[in-house]
C-alpha atoms as a PDB file:
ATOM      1  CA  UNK A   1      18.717  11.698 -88.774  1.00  0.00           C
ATOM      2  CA  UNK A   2      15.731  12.082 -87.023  1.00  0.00           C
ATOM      3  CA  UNK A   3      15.861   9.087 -85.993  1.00  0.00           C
ATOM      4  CA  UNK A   4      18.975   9.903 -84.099  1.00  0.00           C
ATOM      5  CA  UNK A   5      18.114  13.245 -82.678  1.00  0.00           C
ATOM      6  CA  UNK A   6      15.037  11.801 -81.493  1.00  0.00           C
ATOM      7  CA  UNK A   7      17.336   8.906 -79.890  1.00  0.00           C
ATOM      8  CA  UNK A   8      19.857  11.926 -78.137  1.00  0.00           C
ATOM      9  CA  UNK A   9      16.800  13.403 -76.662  1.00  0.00           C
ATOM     10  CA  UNK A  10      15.518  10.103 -74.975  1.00  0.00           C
ATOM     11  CA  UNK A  11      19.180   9.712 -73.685  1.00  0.00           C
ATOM     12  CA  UNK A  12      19.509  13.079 -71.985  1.00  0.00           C
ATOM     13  CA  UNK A  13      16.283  12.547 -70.746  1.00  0.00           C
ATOM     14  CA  UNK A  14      17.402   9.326 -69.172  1.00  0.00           C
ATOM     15  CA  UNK A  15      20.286  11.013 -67.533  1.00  0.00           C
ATOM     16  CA  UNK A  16      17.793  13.778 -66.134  1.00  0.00           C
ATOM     17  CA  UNK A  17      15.659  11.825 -64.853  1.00  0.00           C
ATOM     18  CA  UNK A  18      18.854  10.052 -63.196  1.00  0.00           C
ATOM     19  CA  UNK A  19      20.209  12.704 -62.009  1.00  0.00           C
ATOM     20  CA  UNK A  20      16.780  13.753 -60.226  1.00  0.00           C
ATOM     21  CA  UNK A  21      16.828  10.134 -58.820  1.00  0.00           C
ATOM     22  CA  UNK A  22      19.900  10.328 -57.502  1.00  0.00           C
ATOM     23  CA  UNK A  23      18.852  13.545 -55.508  1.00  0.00           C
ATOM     24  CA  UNK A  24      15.434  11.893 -54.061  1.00  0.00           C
ATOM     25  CA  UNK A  25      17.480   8.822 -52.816  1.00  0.00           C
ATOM     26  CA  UNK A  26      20.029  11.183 -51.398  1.00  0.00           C
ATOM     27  CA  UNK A  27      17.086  13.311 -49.591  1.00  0.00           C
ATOM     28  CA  UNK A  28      15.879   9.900 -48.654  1.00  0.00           C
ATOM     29  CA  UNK A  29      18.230   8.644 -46.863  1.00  0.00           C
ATOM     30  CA  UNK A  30      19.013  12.048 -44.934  1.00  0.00           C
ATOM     31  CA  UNK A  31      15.397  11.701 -43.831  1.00  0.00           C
ATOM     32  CA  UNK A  32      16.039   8.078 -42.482  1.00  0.00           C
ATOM     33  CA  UNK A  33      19.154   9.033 -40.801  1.00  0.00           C
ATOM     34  CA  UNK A  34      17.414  11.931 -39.154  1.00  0.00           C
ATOM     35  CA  UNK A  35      14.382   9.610 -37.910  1.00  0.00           C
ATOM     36  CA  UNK A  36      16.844   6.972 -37.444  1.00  0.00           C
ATOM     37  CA  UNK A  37      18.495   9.081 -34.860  1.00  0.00           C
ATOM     38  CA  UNK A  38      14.612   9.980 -33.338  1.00  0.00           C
ATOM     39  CA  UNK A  39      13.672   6.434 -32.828  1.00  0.00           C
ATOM     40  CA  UNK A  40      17.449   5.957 -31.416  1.00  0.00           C
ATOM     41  CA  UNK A  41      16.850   8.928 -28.944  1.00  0.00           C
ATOM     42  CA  UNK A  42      12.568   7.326 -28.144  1.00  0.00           C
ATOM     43  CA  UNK A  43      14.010   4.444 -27.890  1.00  0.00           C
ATOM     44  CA  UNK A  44      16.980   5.257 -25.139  1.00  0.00           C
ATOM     45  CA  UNK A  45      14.326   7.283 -23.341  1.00  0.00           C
ATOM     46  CA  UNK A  46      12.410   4.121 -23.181  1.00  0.00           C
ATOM     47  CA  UNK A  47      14.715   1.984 -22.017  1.00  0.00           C
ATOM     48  CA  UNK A  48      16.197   4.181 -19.490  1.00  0.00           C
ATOM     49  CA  UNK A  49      12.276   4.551 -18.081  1.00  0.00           C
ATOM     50  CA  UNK A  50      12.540   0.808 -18.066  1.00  0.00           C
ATOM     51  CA  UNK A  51      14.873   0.992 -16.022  1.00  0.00           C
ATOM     52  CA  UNK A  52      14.096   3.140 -13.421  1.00  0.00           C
ATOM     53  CA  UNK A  53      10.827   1.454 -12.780  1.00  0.00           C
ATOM     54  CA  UNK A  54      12.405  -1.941 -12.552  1.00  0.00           C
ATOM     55  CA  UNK A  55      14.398  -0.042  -9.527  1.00  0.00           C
ATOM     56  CA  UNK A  56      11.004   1.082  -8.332  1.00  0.00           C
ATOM     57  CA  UNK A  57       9.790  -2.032  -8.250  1.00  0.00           C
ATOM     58  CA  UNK A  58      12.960  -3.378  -6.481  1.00  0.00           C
ATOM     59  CA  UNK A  59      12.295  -0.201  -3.899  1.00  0.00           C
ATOM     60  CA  UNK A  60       8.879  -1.402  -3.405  1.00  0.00           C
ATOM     61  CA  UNK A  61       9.510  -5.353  -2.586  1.00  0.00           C
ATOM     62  CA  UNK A  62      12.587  -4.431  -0.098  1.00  0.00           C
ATOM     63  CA  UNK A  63       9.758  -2.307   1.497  1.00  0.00           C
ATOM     64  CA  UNK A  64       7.402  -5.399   1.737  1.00  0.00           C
ATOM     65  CA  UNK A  65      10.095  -7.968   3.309  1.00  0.00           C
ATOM     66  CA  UNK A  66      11.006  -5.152   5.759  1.00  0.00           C
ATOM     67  CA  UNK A  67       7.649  -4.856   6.814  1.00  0.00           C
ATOM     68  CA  UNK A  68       6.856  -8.456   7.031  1.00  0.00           C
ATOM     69  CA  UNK A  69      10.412  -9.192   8.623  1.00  0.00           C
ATOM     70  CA  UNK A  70       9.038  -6.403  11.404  1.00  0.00           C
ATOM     71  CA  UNK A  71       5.450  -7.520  11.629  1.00  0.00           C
ATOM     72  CA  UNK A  72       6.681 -11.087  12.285  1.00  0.00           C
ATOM     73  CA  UNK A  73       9.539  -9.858  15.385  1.00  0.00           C
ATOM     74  CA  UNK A  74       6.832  -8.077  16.716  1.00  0.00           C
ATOM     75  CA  UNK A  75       4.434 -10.523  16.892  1.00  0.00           C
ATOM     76  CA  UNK A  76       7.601 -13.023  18.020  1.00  0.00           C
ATOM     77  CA  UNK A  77       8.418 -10.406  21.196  1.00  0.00           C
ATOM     78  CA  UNK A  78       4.567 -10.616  21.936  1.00  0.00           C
ATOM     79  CA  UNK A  79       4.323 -14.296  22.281  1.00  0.00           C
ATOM     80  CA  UNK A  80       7.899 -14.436  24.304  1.00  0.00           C
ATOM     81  CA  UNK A  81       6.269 -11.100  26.597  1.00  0.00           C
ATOM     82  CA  UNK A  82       3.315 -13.397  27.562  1.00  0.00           C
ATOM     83  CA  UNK A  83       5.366 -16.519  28.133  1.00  0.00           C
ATOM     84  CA  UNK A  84       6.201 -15.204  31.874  1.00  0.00           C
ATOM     85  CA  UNK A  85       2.824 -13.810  32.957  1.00  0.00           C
ATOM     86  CA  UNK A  86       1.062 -17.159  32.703  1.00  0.00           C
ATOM     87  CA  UNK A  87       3.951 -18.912  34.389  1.00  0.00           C
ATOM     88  CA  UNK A  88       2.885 -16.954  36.988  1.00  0.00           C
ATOM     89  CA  UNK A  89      -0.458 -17.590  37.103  1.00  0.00           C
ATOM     90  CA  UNK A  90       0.205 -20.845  37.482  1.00  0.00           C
ATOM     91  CA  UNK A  91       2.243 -20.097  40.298  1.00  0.00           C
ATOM     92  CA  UNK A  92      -0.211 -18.221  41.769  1.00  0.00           C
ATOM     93  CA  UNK A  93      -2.989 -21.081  41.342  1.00  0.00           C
ATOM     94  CA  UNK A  94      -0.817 -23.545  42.978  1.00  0.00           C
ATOM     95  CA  UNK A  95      -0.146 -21.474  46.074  1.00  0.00           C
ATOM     96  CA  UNK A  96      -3.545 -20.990  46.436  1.00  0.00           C
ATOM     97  CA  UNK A  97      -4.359 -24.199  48.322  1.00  0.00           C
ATOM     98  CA  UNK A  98      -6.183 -25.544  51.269  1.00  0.00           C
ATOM     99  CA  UNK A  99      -4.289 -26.295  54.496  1.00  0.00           C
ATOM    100  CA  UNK A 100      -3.572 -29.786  55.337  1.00  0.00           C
ATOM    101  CA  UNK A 101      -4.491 -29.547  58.699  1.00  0.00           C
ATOM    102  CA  UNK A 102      -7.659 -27.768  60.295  1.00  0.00           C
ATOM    103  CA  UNK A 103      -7.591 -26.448  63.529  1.00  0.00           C
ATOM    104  CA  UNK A 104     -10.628 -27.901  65.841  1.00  0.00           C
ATOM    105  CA  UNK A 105     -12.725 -25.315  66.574  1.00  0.00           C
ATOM    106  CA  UNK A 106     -13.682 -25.320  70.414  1.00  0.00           C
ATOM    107  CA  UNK A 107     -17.450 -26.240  71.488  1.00  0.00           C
ATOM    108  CA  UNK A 108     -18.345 -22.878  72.993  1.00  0.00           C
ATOM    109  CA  UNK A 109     -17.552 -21.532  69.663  1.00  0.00           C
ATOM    110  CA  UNK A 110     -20.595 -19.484  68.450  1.00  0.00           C
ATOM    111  CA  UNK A 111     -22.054 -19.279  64.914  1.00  0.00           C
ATOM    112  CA  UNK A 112     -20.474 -15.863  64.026  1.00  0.00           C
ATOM    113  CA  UNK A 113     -17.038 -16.890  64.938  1.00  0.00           C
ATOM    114  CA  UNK A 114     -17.692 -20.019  63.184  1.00  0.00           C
ATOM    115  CA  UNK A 115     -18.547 -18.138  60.042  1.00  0.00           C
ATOM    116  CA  UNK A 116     -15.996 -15.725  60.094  1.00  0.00           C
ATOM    117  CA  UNK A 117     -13.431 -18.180  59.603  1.00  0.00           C
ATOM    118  CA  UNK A 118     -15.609 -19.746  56.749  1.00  0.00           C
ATOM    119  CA  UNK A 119     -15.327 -16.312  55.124  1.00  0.00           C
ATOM    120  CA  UNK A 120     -12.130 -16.535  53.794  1.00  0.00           C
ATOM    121  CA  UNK A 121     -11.889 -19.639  52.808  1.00  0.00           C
ATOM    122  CA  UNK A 122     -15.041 -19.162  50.517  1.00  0.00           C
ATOM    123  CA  UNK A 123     -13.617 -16.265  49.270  1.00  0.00           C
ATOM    124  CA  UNK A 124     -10.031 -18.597  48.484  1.00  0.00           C
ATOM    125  CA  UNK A 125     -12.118 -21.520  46.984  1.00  0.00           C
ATOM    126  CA  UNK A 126     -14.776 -19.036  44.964  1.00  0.00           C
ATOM    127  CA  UNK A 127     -13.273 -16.776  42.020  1.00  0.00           C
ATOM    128  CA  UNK A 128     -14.799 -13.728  42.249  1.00  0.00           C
ATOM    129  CA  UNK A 129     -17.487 -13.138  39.897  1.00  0.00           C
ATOM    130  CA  UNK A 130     -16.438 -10.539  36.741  1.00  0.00           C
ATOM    131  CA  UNK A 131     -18.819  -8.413  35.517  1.00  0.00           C
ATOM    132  CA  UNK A 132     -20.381  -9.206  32.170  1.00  0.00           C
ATOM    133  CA  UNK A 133     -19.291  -7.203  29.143  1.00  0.00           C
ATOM    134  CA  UNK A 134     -21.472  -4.561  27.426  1.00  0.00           C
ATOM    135  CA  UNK A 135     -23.581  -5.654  24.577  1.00  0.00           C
ATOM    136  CA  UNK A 136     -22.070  -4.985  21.649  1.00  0.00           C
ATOM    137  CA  UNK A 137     -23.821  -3.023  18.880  1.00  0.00           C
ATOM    138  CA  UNK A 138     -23.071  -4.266  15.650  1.00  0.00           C
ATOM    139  CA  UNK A 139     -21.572  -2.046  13.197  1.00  0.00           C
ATOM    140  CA  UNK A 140     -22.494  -1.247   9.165  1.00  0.00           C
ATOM    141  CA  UNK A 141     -22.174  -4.881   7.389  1.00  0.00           C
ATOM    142  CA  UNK A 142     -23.141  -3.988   3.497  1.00  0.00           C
ATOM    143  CA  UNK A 143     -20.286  -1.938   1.566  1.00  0.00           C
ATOM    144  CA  UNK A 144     -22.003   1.292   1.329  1.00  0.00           C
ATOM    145  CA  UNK A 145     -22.397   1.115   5.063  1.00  0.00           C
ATOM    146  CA  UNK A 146     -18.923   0.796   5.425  1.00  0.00           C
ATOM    147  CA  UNK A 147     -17.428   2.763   3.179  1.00  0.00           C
ATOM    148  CA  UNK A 148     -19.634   5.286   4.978  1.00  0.00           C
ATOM    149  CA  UNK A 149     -18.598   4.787   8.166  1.00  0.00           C
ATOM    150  CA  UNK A 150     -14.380   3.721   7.384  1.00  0.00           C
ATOM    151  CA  UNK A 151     -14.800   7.533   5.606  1.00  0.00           C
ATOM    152  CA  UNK A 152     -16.142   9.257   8.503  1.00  0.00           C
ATOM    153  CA  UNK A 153     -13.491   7.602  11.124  1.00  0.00           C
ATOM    154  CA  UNK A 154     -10.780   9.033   8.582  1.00  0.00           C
ATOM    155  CA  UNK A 155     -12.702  12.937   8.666  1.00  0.00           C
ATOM    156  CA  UNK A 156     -12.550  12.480  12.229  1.00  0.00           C
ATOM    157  CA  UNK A 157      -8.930  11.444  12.716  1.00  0.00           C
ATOM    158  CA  UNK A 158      -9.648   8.326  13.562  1.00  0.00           C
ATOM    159  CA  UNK A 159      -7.254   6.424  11.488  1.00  0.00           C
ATOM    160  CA  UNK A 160      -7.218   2.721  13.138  1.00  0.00           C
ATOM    161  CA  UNK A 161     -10.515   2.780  13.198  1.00  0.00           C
ATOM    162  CA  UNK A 162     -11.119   3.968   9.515  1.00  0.00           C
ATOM    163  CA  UNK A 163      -8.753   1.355   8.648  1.00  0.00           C
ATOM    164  CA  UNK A 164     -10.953  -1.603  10.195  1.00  0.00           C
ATOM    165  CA  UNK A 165     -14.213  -0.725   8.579  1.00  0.00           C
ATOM    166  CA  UNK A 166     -12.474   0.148   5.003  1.00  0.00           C
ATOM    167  CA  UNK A 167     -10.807  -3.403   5.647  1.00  0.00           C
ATOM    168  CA  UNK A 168     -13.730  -5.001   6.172  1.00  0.00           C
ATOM    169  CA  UNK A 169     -15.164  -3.449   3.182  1.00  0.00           C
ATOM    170  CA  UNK A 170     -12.402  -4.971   1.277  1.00  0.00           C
ATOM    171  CA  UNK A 171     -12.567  -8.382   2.840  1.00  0.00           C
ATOM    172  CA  UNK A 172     -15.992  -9.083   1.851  1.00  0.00           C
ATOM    173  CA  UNK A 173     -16.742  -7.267  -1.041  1.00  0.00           C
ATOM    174  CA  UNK A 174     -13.576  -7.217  -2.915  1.00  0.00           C
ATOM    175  CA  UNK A 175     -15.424  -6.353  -6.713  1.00  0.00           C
ATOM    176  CA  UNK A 176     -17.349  -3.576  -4.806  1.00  0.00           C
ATOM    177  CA  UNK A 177     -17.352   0.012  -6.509  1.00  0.00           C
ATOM    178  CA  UNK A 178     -15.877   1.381  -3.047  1.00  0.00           C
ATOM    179  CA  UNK A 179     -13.350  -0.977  -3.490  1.00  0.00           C
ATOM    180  CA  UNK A 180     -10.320   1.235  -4.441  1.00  0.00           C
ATOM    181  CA  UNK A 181     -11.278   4.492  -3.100  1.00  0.00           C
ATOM    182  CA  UNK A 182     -11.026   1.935   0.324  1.00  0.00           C
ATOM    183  CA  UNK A 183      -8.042   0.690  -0.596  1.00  0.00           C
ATOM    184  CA  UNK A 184      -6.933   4.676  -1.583  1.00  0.00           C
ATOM    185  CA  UNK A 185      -8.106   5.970   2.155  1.00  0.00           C
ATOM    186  CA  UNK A 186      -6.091   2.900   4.151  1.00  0.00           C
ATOM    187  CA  UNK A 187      -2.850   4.260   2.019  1.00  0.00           C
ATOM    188  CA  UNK A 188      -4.036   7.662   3.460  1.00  0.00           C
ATOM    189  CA  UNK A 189      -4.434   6.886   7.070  1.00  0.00           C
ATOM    190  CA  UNK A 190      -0.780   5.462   6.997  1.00  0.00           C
ATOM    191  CA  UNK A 191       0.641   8.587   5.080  1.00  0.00           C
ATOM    192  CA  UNK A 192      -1.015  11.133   8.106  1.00  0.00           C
ATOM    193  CA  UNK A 193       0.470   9.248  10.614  1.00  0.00           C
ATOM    194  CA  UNK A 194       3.728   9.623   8.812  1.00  0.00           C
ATOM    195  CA  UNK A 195       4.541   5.859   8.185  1.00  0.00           C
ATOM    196  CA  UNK A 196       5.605   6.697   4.561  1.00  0.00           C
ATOM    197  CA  UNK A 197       7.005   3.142   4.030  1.00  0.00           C
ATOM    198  CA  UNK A 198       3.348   1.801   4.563  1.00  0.00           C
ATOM    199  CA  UNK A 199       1.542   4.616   2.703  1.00  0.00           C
ATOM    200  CA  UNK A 200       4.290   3.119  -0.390  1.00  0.00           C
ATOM    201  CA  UNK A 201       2.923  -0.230  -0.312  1.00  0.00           C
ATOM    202  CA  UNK A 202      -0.551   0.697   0.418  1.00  0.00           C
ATOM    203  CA  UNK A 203      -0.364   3.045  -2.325  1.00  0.00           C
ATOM    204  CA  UNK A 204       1.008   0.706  -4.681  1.00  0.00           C
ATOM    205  CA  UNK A 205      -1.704  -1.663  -4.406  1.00  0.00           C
ATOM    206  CA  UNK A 206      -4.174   0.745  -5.251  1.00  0.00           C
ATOM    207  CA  UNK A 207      -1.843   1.394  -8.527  1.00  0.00           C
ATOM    208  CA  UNK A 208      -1.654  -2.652  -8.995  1.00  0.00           C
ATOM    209  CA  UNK A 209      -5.166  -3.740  -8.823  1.00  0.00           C
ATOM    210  CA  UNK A 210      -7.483  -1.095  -9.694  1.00  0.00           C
ATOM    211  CA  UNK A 211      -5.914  -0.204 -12.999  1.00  0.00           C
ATOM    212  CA  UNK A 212      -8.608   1.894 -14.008  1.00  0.00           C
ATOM    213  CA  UNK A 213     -10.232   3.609 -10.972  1.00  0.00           C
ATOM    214  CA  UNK A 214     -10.184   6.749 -10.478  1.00  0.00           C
ATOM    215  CA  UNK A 215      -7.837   6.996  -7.524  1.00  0.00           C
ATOM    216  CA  UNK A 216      -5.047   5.714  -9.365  1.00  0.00           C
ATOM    217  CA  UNK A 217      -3.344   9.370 -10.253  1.00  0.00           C
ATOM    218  CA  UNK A 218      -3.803  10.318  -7.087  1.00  0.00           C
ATOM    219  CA  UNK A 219      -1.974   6.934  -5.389  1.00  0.00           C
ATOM    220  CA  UNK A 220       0.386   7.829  -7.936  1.00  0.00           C
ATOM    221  CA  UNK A 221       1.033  11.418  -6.762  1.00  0.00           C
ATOM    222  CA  UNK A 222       1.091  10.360  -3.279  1.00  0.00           C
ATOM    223  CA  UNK A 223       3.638   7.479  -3.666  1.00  0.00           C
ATOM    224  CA  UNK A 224       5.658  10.102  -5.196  1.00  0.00           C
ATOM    225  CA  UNK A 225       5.336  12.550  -2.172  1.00  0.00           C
ATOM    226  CA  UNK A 226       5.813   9.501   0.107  1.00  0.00           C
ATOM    227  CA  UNK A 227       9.273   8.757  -1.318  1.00  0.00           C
ATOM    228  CA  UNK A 228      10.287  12.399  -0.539  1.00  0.00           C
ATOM    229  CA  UNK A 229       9.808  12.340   2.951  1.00  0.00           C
ATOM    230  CA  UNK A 230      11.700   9.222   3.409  1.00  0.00           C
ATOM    231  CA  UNK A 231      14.659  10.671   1.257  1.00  0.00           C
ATOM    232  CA  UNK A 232      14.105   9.058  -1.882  1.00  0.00           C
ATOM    233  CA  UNK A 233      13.898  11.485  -4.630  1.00  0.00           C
ATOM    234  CA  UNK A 234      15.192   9.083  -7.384  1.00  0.00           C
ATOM    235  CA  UNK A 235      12.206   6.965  -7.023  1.00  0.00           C
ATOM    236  CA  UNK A 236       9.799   9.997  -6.545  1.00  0.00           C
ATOM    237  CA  UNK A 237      10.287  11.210 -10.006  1.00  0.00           C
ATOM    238  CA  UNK A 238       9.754   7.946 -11.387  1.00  0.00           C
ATOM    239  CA  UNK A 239       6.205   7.856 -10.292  1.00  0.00           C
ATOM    240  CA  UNK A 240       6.003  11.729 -11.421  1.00  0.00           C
ATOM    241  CA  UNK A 241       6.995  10.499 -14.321  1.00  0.00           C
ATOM    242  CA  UNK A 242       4.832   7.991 -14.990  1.00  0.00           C
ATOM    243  CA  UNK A 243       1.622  10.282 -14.164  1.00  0.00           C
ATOM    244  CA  UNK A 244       2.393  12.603 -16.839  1.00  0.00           C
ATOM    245  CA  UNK A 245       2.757   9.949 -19.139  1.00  0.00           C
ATOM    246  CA  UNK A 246       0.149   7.990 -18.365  1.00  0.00           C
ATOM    247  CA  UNK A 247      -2.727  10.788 -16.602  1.00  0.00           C
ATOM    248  CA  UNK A 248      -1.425  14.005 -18.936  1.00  0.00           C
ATOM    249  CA  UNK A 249      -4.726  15.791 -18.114  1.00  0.00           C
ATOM    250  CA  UNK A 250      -5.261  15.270 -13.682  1.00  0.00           C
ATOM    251  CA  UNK A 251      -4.747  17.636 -11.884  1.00  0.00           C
ATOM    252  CA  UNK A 252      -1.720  15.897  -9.951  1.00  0.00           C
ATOM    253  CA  UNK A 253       0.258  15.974 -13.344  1.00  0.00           C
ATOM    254  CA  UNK A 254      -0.104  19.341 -13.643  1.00  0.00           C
ATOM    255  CA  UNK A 255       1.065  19.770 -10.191  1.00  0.00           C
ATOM    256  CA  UNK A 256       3.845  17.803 -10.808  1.00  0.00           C
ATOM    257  CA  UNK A 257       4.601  19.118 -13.866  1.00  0.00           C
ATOM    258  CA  UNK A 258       5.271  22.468 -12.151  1.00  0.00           C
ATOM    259  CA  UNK A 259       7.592  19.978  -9.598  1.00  0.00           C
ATOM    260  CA  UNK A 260       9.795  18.861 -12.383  1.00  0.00           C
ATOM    261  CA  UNK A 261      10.695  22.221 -14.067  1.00  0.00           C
END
């Protein structure tokens, strides 16, 4: 008997602690639906980030081809503008010849008469002499120097010229510490003249190879602001985008955090 009582009190045990089991699987799986549906949602998010930056990217290389495609008709129309002028000069040298026949010069000539028809025949046969150029003073040639002196050109408004020292700077000293705040200031020239489509690919350079300077948020922020003023919001709020997510704390997120509300 008490064997049996003690047996009915292990079963309903058995179908408590069933019944309990039953409810923690049931809670469990509610829970993995619900984060099941989370990851879906992250992972959508993701993907549709993916996306956009892929279309960035696209953006970006059209930009490139169009530039080289107008660098290289430019440089075509140059070489086809000079073609005519030295035709010409070569024209020009082969009038400029000697008669075939001289006229005798009668005996009573005198020495001055004699020499003023010399005169312009020297002055035919001699090129006239050109002045020599200025010495020229040699600029900054160690990185500091030009950083330096690229930074000042760009305070001063100077932009071409800004751009040839902070190029130089680049060209031989491409591991130098100035290196992508150079690279940051050429993108900056471009964007205050208002060639936005070469402040995009100047900018993006600085976001390709200095991945951890400290002008990246900014190039970032100003690729963004460059896409604007040619139109092209869609891309814009990509690169917003991907400040906040990657530079939550600058001071451009912030900025365009405010942008994006």
């Amino acid at each position: 008997m008490f064997c049996l009582a003690t047996a009915l009190v292990a079963g309903c045990a058995s179908k408590t602690d069933l019944y309990m089991l039953q409810d923690d699987v049931k809670e469990l799986k509610q829970q993995t639906q619900r984060t099941g549906g989370e990851s879906a949602e992250v992972y959508s998010e993701v993907e549709k980030l993916r996306e956009e930056i892929a279309r960035l990217q696209g953006t970006i290389e059209e930009l490139r081809n169009e530039m080289a495609a107008s660098e290289k008709s430019s440089q075509t129309a140059g070489e086809q503008a000079a073609g005519p002028v030295e035709g010409q000069a070569d024209q020009v040298l082969e009038k400029v010849t000697l008669p075939e026949e001289k006229e005798a010069v009668p005996a009573d000539t005198t020495m001055s008469d004699t020499t003023a028809v010399a005169a312009p025949l020297a002055a035919v046969m001699e090129p006239e002499a050109k002045p020599a150029p200025p010495p020229s003073s040699e600029g900054p040639v160690d990185e500091e120097g030009l950083y330096s002196a690229g930074k000042k050109y760009f305070e001063n408004y100077n932009y071409p010229a800004a751009r040839k020292e902070l190029a130089l700077l680049l060209e031989n000293y491409p591991s130098s510490g100035y290196a992508d705040d150079a690279q940051y200031y050429i993108a900056e020239t471009y964007y205050n003249e208002k060639w936005y489509e070469k402040a995009i690919l100047e900018y993006q350079l600085v976001i390709e190879k200095y991945p951890k300077g400290d002008k990246r948020p900014a190039a970032y922020f100003k690729q963004g602001l460059a896409f604007e003023n040619i139109g092209d919001s869609t891309n814009a709020k990509v690169r917003y985008k991907e400040l906040i997510q990657l530079y939550p704390g600058s001071n451009e997120a912030k900025i365009v955090g405010r942008k994006l509300q």
